[in-house]
C-alpha atoms as a PDB file:
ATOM      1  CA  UNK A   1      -8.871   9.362  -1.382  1.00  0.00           C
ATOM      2  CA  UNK A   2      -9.986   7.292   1.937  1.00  0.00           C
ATOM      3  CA  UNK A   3      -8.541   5.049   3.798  1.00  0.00           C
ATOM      4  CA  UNK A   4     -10.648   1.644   4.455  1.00  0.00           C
ATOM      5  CA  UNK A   5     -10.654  -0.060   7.490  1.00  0.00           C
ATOM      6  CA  UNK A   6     -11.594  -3.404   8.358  1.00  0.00           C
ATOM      7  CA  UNK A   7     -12.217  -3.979  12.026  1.00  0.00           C
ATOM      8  CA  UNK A   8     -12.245  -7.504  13.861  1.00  0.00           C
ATOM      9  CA  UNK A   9     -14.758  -6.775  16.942  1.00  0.00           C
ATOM     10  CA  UNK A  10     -18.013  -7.179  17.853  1.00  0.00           C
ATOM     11  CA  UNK A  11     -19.550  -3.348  18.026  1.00  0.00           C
ATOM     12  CA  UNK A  12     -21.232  -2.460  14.598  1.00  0.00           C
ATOM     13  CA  UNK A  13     -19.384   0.601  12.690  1.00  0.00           C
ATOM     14  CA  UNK A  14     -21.999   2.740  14.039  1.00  0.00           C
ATOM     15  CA  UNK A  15     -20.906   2.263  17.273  1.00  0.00           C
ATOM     16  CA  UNK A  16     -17.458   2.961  16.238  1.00  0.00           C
ATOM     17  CA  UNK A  17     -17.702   5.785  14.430  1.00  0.00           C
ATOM     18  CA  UNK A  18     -19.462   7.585  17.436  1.00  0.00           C
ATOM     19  CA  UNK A  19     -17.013   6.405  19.673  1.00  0.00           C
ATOM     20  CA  UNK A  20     -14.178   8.130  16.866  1.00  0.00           C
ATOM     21  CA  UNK A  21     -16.226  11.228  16.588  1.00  0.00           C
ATOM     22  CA  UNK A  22     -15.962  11.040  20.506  1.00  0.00           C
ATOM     23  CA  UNK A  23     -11.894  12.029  20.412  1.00  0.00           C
ATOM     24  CA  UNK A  24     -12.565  14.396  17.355  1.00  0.00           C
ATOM     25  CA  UNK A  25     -12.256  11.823  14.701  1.00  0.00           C
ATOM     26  CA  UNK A  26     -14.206  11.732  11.694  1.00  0.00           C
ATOM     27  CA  UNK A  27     -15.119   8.356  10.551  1.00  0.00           C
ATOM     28  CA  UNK A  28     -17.476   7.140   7.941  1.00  0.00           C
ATOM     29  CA  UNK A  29     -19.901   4.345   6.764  1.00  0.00           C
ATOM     30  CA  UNK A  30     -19.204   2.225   3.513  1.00  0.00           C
ATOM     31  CA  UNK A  31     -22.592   0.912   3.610  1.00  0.00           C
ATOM     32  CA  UNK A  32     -23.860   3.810   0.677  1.00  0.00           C
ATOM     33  CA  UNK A  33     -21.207   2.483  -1.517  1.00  0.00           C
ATOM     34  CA  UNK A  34     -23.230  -0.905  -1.635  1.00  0.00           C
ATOM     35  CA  UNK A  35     -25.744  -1.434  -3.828  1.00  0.00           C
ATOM     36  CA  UNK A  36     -27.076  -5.048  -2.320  1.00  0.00           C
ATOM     37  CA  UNK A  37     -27.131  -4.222   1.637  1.00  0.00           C
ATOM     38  CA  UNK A  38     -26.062  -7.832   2.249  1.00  0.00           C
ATOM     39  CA  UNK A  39     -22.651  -7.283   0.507  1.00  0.00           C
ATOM     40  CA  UNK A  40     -21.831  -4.891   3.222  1.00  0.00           C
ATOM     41  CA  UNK A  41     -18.746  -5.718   5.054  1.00  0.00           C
ATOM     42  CA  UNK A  42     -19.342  -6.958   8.880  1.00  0.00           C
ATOM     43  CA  UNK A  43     -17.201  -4.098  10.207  1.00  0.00           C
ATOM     44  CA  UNK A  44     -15.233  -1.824   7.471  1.00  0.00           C
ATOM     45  CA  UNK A  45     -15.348   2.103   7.717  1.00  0.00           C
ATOM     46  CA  UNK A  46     -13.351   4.729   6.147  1.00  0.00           C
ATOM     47  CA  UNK A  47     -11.436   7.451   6.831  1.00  0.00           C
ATOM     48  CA  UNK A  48     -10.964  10.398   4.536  1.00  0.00           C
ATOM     49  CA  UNK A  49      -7.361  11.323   4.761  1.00  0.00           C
ATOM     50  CA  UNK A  50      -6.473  13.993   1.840  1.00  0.00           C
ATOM     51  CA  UNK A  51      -5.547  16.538   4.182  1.00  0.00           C
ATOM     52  CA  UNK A  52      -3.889  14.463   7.180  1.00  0.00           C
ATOM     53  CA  UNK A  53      -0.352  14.082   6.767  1.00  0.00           C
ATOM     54  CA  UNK A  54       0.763  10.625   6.935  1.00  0.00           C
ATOM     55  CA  UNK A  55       3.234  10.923  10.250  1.00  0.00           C
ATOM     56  CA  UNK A  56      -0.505  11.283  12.036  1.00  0.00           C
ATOM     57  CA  UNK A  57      -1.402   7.713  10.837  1.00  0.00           C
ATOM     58  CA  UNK A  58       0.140   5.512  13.728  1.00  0.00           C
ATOM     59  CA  UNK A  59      -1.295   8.170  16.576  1.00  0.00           C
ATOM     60  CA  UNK A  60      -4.715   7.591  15.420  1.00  0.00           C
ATOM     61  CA  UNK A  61      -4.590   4.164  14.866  1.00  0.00           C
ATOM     62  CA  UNK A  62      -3.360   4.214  18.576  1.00  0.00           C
ATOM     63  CA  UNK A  63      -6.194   6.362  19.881  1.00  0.00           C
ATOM     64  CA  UNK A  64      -8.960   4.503  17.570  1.00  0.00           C
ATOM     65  CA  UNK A  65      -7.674   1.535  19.086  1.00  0.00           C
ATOM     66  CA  UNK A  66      -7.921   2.637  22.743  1.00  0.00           C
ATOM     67  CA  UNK A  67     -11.393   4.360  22.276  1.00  0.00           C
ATOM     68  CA  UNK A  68     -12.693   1.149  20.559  1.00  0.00           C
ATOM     69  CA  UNK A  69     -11.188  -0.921  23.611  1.00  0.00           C
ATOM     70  CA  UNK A  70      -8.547  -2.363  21.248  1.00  0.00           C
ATOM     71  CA  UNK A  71      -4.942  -3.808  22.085  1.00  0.00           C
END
């Protein structure tokens, strides 16, 4: 199961997942789940979550969001 996110900012995912993988969390592209490139979402990434208990949702949200330059 994964978790998609759809982010309103101007970075590409790229950039956002490195900055995640930065604080030790691991994001990932949806872009191999498109077929047709152009269909791509501006900014959505996922997070696989099967083994992170859901109490741990709202602290990385809030560490995503200040690693991303979020408020």
């Amino acid at each position: 199961m994964h978790l998609l996110l759809d982010i309103d900012t101007d970075p590409p995912p790229e950039t956002l997942i490195e900055k995640a993988a930065s604080i030790d969390i691991k994001l990932y592209s949806v872009k191999p789940y498109y077929a047709d490139s152009k269909k791509v979402p501006k900014c959505q990434i996922q997070l696989g979550f099967p083994t992170i208990p859901q109490e741990k949702f709202s602290l990385i949200r809030a560490h995503l969001k200040k690693v991303w330059g979020l408020s």
